[in-house]
Protein backbone atom coordinates (compact mmCIF):
# COMPACT_ATOMS: atom_id res chain seq x y z
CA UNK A 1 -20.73 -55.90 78.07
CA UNK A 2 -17.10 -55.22 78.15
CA UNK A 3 -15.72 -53.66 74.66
CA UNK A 4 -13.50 -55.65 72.84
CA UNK A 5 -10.36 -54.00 72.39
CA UNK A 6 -8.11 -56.22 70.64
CA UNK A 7 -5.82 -54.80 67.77
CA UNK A 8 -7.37 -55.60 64.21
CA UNK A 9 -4.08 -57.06 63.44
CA UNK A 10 -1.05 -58.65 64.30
CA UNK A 11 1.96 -59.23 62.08
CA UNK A 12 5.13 -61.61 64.26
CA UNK A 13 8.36 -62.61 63.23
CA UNK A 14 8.98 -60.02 61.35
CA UNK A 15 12.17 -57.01 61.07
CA UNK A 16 10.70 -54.05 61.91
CA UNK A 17 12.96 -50.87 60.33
CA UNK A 18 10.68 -48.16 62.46
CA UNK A 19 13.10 -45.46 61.52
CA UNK A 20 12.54 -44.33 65.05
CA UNK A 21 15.49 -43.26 66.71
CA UNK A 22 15.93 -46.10 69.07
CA UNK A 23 20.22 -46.28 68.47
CA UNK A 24 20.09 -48.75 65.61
CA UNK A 25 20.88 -48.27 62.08
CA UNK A 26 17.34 -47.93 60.49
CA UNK A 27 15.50 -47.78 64.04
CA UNK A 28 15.70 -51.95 63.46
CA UNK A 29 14.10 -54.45 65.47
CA UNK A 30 14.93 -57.49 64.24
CA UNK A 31 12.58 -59.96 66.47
CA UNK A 32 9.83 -57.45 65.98
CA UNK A 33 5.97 -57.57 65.98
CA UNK A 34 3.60 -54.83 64.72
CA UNK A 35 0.52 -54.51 65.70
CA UNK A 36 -2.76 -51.90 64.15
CA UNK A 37 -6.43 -50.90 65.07
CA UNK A 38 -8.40 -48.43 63.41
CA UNK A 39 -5.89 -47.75 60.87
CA UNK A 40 -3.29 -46.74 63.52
CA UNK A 41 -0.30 -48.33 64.86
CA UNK A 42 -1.12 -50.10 68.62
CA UNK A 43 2.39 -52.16 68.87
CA UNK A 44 5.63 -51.35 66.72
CA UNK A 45 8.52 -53.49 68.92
CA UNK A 46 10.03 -56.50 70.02
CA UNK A 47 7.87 -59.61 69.98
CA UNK A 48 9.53 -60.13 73.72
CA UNK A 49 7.49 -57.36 74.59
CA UNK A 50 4.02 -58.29 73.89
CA UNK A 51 1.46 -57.88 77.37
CA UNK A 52 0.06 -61.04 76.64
CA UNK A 53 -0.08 -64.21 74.04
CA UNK A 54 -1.28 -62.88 70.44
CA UNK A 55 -4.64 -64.42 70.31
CA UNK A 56 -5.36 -62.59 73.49
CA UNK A 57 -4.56 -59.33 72.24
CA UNK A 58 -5.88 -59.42 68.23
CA UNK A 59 -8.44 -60.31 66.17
CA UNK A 60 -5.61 -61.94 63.64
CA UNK A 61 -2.10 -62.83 64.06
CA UNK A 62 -0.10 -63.66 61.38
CA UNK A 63 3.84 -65.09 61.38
CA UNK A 64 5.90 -63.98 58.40
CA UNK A 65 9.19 -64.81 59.25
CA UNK A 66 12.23 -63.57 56.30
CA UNK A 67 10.41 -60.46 55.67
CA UNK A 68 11.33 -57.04 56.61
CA UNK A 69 8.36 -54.36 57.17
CA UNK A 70 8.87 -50.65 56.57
CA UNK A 71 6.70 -47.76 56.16
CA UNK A 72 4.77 -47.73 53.55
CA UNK A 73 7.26 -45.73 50.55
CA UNK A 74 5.95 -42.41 49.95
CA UNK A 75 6.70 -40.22 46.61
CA UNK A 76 6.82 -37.04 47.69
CA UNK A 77 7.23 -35.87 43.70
CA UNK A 78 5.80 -37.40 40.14
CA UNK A 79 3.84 -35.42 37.00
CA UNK A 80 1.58 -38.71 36.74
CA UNK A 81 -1.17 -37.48 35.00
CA UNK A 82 -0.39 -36.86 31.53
CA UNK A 83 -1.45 -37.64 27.95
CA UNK A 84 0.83 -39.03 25.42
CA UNK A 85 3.94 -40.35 25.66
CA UNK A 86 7.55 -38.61 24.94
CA UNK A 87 9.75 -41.46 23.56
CA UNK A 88 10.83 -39.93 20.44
CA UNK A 89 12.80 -36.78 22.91
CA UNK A 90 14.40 -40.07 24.38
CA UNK A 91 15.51 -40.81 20.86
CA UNK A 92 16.27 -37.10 19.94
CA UNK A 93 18.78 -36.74 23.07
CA UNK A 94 20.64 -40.06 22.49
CA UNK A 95 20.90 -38.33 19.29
CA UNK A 96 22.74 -35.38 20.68
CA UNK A 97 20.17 -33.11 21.04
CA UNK A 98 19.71 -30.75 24.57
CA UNK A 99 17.28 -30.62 27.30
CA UNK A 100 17.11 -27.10 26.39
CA UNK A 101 17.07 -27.64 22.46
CA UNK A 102 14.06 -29.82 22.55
CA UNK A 103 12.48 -27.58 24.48
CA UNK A 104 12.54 -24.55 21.98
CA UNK A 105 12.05 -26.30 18.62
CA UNK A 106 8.09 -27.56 20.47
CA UNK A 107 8.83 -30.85 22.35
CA UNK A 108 9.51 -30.91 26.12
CA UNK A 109 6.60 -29.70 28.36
CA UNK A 110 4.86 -27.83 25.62
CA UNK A 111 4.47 -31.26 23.50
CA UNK A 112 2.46 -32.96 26.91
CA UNK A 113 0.34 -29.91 26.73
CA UNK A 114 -0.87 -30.38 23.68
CA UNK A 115 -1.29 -34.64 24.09
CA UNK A 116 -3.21 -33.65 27.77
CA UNK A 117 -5.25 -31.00 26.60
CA UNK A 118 -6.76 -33.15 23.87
CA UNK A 119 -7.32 -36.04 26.42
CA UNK A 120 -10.94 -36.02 28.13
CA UNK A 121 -11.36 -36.45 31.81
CA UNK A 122 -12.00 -40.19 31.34
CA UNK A 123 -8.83 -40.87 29.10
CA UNK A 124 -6.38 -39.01 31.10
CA UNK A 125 -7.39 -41.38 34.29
CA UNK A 126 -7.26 -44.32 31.79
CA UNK A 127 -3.90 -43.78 30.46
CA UNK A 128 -2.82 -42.66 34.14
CA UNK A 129 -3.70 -45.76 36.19
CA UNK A 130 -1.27 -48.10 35.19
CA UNK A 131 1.37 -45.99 35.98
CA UNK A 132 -0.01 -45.36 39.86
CA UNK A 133 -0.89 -49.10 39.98
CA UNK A 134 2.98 -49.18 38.85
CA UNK A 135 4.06 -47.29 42.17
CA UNK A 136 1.90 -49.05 44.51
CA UNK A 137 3.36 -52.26 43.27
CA UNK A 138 6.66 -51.58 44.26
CA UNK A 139 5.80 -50.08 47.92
CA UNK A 140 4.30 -46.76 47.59
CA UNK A 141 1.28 -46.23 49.81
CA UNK A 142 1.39 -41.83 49.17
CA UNK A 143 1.67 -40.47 46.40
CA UNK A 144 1.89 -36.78 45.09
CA UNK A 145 0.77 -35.85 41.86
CA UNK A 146 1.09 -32.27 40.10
CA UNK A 147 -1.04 -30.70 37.19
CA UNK A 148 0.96 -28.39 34.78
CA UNK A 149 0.55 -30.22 31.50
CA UNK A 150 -2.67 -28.22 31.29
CA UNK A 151 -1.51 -24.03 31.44
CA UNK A 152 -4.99 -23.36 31.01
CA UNK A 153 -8.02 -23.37 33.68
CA UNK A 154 -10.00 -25.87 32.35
CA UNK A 155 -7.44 -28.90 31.56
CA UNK A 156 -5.12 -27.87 34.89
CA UNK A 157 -8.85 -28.20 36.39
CA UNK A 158 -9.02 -31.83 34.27
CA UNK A 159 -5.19 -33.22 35.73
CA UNK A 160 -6.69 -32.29 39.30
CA UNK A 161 -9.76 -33.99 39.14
CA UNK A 162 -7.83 -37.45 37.94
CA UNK A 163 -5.56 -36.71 40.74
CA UNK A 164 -7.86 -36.96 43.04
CA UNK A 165 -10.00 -40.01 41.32
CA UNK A 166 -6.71 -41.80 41.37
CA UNK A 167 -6.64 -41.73 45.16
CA UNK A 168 -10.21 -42.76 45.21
CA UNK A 169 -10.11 -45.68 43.20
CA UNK A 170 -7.16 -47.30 44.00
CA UNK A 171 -7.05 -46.71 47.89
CA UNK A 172 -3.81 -44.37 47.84
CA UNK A 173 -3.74 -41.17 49.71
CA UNK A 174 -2.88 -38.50 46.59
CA UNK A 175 -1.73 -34.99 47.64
CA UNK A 176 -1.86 -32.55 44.94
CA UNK A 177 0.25 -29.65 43.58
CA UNK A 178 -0.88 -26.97 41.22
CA UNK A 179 2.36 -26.51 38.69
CA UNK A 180 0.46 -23.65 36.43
CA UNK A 181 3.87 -21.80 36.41
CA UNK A 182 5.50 -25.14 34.63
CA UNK A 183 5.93 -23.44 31.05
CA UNK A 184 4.57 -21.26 28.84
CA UNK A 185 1.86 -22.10 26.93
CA UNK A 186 2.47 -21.64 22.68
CA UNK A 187 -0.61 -18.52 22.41
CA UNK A 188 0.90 -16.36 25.47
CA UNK A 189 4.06 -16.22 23.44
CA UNK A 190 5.37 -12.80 23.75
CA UNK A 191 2.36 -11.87 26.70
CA UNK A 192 4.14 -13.77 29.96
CA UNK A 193 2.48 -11.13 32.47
CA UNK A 194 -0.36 -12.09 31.17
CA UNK A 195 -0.24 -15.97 31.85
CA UNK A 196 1.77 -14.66 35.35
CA UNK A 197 -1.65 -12.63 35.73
CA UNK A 198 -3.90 -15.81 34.68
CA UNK A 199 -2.20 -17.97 36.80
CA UNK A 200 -2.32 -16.21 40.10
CA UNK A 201 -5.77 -14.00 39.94
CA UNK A 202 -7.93 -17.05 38.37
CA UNK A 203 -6.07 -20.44 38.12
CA UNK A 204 -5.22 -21.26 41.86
CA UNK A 205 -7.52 -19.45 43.32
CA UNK A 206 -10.82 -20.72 41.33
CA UNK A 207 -8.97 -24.40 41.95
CA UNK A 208 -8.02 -23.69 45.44
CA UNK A 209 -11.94 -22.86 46.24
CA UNK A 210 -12.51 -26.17 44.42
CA UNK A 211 -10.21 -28.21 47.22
CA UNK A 212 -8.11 -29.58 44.50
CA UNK A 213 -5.37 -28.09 45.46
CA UNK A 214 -2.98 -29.32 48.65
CA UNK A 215 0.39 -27.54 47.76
CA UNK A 216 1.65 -24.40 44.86
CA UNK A 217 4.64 -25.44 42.83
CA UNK A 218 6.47 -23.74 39.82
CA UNK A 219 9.05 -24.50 37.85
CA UNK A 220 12.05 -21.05 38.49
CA UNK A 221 14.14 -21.92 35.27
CA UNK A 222 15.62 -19.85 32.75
CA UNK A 223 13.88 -22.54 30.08
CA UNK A 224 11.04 -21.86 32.90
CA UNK A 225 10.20 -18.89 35.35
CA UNK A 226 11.90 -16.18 36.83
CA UNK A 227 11.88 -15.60 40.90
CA UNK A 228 10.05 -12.16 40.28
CA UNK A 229 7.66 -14.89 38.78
CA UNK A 230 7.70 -17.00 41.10
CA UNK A 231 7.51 -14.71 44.24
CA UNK A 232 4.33 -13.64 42.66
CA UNK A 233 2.73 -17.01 42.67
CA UNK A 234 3.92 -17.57 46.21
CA UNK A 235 2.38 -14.51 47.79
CA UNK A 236 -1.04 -15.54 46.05
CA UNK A 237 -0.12 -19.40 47.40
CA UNK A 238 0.77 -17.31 51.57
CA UNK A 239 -2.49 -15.36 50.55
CA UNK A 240 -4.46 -18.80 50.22
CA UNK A 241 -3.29 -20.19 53.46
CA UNK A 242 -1.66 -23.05 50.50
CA UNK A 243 2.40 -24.31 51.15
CA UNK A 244 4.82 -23.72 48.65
CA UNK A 245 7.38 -25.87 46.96
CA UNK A 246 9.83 -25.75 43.87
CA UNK A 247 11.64 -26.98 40.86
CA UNK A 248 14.66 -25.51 41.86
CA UNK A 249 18.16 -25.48 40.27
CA UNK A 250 17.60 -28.29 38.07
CA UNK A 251 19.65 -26.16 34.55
CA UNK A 252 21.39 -23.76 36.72
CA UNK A 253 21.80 -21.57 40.09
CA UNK A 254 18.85 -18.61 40.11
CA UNK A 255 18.28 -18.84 43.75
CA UNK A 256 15.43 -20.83 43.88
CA UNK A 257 16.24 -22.93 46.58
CA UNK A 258 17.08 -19.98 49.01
CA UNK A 259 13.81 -18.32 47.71
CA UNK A 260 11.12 -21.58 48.65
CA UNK A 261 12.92 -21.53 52.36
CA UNK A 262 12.10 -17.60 52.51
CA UNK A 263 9.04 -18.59 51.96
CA UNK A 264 8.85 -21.75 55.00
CA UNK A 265 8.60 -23.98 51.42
CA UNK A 266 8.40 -27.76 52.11
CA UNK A 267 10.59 -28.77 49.48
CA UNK A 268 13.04 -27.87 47.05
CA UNK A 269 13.33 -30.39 44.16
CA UNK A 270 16.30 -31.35 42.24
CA UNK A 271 19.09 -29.09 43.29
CA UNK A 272 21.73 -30.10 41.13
CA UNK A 273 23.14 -26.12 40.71
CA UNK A 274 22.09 -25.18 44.08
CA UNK A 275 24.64 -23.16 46.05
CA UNK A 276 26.50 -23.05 49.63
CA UNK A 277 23.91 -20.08 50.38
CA UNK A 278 20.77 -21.83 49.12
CA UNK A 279 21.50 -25.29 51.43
CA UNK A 280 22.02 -23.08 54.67
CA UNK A 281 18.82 -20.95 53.78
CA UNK A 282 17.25 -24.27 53.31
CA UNK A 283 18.33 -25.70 56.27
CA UNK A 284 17.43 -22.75 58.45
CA UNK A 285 13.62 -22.99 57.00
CA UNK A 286 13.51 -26.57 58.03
CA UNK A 287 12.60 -27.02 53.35
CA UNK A 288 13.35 -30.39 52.18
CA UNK A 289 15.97 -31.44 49.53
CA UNK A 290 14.33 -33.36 47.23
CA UNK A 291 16.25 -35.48 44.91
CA UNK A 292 15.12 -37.12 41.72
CA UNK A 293 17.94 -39.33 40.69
CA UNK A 294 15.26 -40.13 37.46
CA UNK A 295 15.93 -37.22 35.85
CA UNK A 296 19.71 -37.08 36.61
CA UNK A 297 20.10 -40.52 34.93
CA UNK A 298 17.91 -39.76 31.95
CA UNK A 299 19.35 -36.51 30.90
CA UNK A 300 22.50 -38.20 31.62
CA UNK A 301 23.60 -34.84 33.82
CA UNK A 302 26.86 -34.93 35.10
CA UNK A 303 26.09 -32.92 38.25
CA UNK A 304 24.77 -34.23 41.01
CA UNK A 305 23.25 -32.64 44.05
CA UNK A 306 25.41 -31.38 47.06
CA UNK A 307 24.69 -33.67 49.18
CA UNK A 308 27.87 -33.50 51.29
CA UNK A 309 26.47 -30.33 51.93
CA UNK A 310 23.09 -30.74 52.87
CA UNK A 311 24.49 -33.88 55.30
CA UNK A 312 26.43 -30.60 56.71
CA UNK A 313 24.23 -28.36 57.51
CA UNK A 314 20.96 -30.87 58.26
CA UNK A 315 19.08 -30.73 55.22
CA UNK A 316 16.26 -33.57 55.20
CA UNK A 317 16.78 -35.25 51.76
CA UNK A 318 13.82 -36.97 50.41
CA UNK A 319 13.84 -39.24 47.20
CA UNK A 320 11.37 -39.27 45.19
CA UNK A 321 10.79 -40.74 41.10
CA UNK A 322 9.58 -37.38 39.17
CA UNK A 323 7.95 -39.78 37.27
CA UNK A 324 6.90 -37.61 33.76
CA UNK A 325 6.50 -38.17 30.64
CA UNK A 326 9.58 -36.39 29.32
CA UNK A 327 12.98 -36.24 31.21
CA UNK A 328 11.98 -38.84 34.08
CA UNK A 329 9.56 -41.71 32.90
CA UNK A 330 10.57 -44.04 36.44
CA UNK A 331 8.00 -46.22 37.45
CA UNK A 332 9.57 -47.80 40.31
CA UNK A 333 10.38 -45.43 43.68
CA UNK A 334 12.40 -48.17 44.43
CA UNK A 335 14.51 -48.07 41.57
CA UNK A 336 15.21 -43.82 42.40
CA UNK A 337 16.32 -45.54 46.02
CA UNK A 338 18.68 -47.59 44.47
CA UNK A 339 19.96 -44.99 41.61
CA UNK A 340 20.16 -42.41 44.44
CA UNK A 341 22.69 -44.84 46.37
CA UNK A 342 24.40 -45.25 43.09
CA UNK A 343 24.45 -41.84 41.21
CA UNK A 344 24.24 -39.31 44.43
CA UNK A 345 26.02 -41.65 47.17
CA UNK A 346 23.58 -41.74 49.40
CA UNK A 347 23.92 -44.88 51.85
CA UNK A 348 20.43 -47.41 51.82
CA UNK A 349 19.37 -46.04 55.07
CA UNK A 350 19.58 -42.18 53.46
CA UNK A 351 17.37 -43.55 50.74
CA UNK A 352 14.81 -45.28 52.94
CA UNK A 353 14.53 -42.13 55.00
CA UNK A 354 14.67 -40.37 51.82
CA UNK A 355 11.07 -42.28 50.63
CA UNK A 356 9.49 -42.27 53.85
CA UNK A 357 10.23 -40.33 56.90
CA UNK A 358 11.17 -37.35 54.90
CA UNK A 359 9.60 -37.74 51.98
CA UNK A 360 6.32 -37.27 54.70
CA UNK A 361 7.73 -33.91 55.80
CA UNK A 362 8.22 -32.86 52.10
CA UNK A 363 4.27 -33.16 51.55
CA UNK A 364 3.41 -31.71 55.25
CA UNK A 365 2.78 -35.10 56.55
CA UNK A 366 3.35 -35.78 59.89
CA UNK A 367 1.29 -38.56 60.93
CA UNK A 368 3.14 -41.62 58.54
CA UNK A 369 7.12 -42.62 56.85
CA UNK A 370 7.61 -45.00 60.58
CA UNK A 371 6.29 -47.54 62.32
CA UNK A 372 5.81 -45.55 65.59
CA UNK A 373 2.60 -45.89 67.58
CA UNK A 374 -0.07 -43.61 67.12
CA UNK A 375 1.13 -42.88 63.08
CA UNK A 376 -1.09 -44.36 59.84
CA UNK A 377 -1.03 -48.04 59.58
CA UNK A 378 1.03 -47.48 56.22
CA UNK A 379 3.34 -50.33 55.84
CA UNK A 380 5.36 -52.43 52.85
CA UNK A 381 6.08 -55.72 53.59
CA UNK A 382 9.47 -57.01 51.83
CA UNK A 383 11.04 -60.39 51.28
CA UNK A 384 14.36 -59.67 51.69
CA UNK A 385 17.07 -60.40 54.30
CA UNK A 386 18.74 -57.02 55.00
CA UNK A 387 17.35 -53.95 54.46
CA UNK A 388 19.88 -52.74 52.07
CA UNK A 389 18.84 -54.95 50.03
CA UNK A 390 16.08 -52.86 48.93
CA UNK A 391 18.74 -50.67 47.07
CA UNK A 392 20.70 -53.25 45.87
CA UNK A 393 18.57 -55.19 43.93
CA UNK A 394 17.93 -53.10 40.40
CA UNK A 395 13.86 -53.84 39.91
CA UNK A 396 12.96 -57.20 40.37
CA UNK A 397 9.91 -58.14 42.69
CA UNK A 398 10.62 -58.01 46.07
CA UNK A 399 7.13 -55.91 47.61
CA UNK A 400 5.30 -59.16 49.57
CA UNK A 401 2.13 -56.79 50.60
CA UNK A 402 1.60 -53.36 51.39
CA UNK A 403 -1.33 -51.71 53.77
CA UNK A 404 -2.42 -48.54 53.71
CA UNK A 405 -4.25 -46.97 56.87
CA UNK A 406 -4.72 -50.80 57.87
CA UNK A 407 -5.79 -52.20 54.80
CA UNK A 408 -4.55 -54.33 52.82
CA UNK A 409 -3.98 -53.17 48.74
CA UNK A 410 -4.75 -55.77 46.59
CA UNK A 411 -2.36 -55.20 43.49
């Protein structure tokens, strides 16, 4: 008996923005058809240039016509898994008070810490759902999530496991980053070699050997860590065979950026302070820019990211929501798009690109962010008219479906 080897699926009628480079703005097909089997993409192209008549060539065939399909949005950065809430620090700041004040008189990081670490396994996924089920409602099909509310083994341990249960029960592919160098905890006051120590001898590797661990992240800050620090943790990470990224930049200019490239990093994140020097080192390194428009708007910062320069020298920018209790609660990547059009200047096609194609490379993805043959069935589906409008509308509902490794999400 001859196999039957017709595509699982088959969407017509559609715009296709493949973000291949094909000579169009957005790699756009506008009289497109996609096609998946097995998860993968079969047929990403012009419905002129089907082989046959649809029925023929898949098992369904469905017409949408006014919608747009994309790759599914990816956000590359987000502190998810938390307990608590900080909504009295948004209070505080509108009252005048600092980032950097709230910090030192016990709020900021330090105040999640305590919230998370009294949270159980259990609770921590229960308050963290909605906010993934939040994400994958407006488009997101990957999603990273970092621990670093923890600062000690067994809750960074806790944020992990959730991490990972996330993924599991709501069909989302979660890659996770160990933050352990995020803040320091209130009983190592005055012993910071000593959490350094704890960190890099027991934390990672303990969690590494556990596989919860995809990627090593710290936060190089002078409210945070220093790059002697930080080095440290990345030569454990190299040791590990585990990628490196970094908070970077964010308060001011300590060379973060320039020290995640030495490093091959795949991202630097936020970058509002970074320098002339840091953007070519990142750009020779092939590191991501990673900007999180979130946290610009709710610390009301007044510097933005160069992004003249990284568009100079060929830095990838990804966008991404930091979603997080404290300085960026976002719970829309489509709404960073759109505020990263607005705030930063980036055009909508910088943006898409920014949540997909390299917001991919900023986790080490390479097979998803377009619809190109061969990559993950990972697709949004959006009724819109133009793809711009996907920036231009502020919230709103405009996410028809979204699949994820040819499956449809049920939201």
């Amino acid at each position: 008996m001859t196999p039957d080897r017709r595509w699982d699926h088959l969407l017509l009628d559609v715009g296709l923005a493949t973000l291949a480079d094909n000579g169009a703005p957005y790699g756009a097909i506008e009289d497109g058809a996609i096609a998946w089997r097995d998860g993968r993409i079969v047929f990403a192209g012009p419905r002129k240039d089907l082989r046959d008549e649809p029925h023929a060539l898949a098992h369904r065939v469905e017409s949408l016509p006014g919608t747009w399909v994309t790759p599914g949005l990816i956000d590359c950065h987000t502190h998810l898994v938390f307990g608590g809430d900080r909504a009295h620090e948004f209070e505080r700041r509108l009252e005048g008070a600092t980032y950097e004040e709230i910090a030192h008189t016990g709020g900021g990081i330090v105040s999640s810490v305590r919230a998370t670490r009294a949270a159980s396994e259990d609770e921590l996924l229960r308050q963290s759902l909605p906010r993934a089920r939040a994400l994958l409602a407006d488009g997101v099909t990957t999603l990273e999530i970092k621990s670093g509310y923890g600062l000690e083994p067994e809750t960074e341990r806790r944020m992990l496991r959730v991490a990972r249960r996330i993924g599991n029960e709501l069909g989302v592919d979660v890659r996770t980053s160990f933050l352990g160098l995020h803040a320091l905890p209130p009983e190592y006051a005055g012993r910071r070699d000593e959490y350094v120590a704890l960190v890099c001898d027991i934390m990672l590797p303990s969690l590494a050997a556990e596989d919860l661990v995809d990627a090593v992240d710290a936060f190089c800050e002078g409210i945070g860590f220093t790059l002697e620090e930080t080095q440290r943790l990345f030569g454990k990470a190299t040791e590990l065979g585990l990628p490196v990224k970094l908070h970077a930049e964010q308060l001011s200019d300590l060379g973060g950026a320039a020290l995640v490239a030495r490093h091959g990093g795949l991202s630097a994140d936020h970058l509002e302070w970074t320098s002339e020097d840091g953007v070519r080192a990142m750009a020779d390194a092939g590191t991501v820019a990673v900007l999180l428009p979130g946290a610009y708007y709710a610390l009301r910062d007044t510097r933005p990211p160069p992004v003249d320069a990284f568009r100079r020298h060929g830095v990838p920018m990804a966008v991404a929501t930091d979603l997080n209790p404290g300085t960026s609660p976002l719970l829309s990547l489509r709404m960073a798009m759109g505020m990263a059009c607005t705030l930063f200047r980036l055009t909508p096609e910088e943006a898409l690109r920014g949540a997909t194609v390299n917001a991919a490379r900023a986790l080490g993805l390479d097979d998803r962010g377009r619809l190109v043959v061969g990559l993950r069935a990972d697709l949004a589906i959006w009724n819109v008219g133009q793809l711009a409008e996907l920036c231009y509308w502020i919230g709103g509902g405009l996410l028809r479906e979204t699949w994820i490794g040819g499956e449809r999400i049920t939201r």
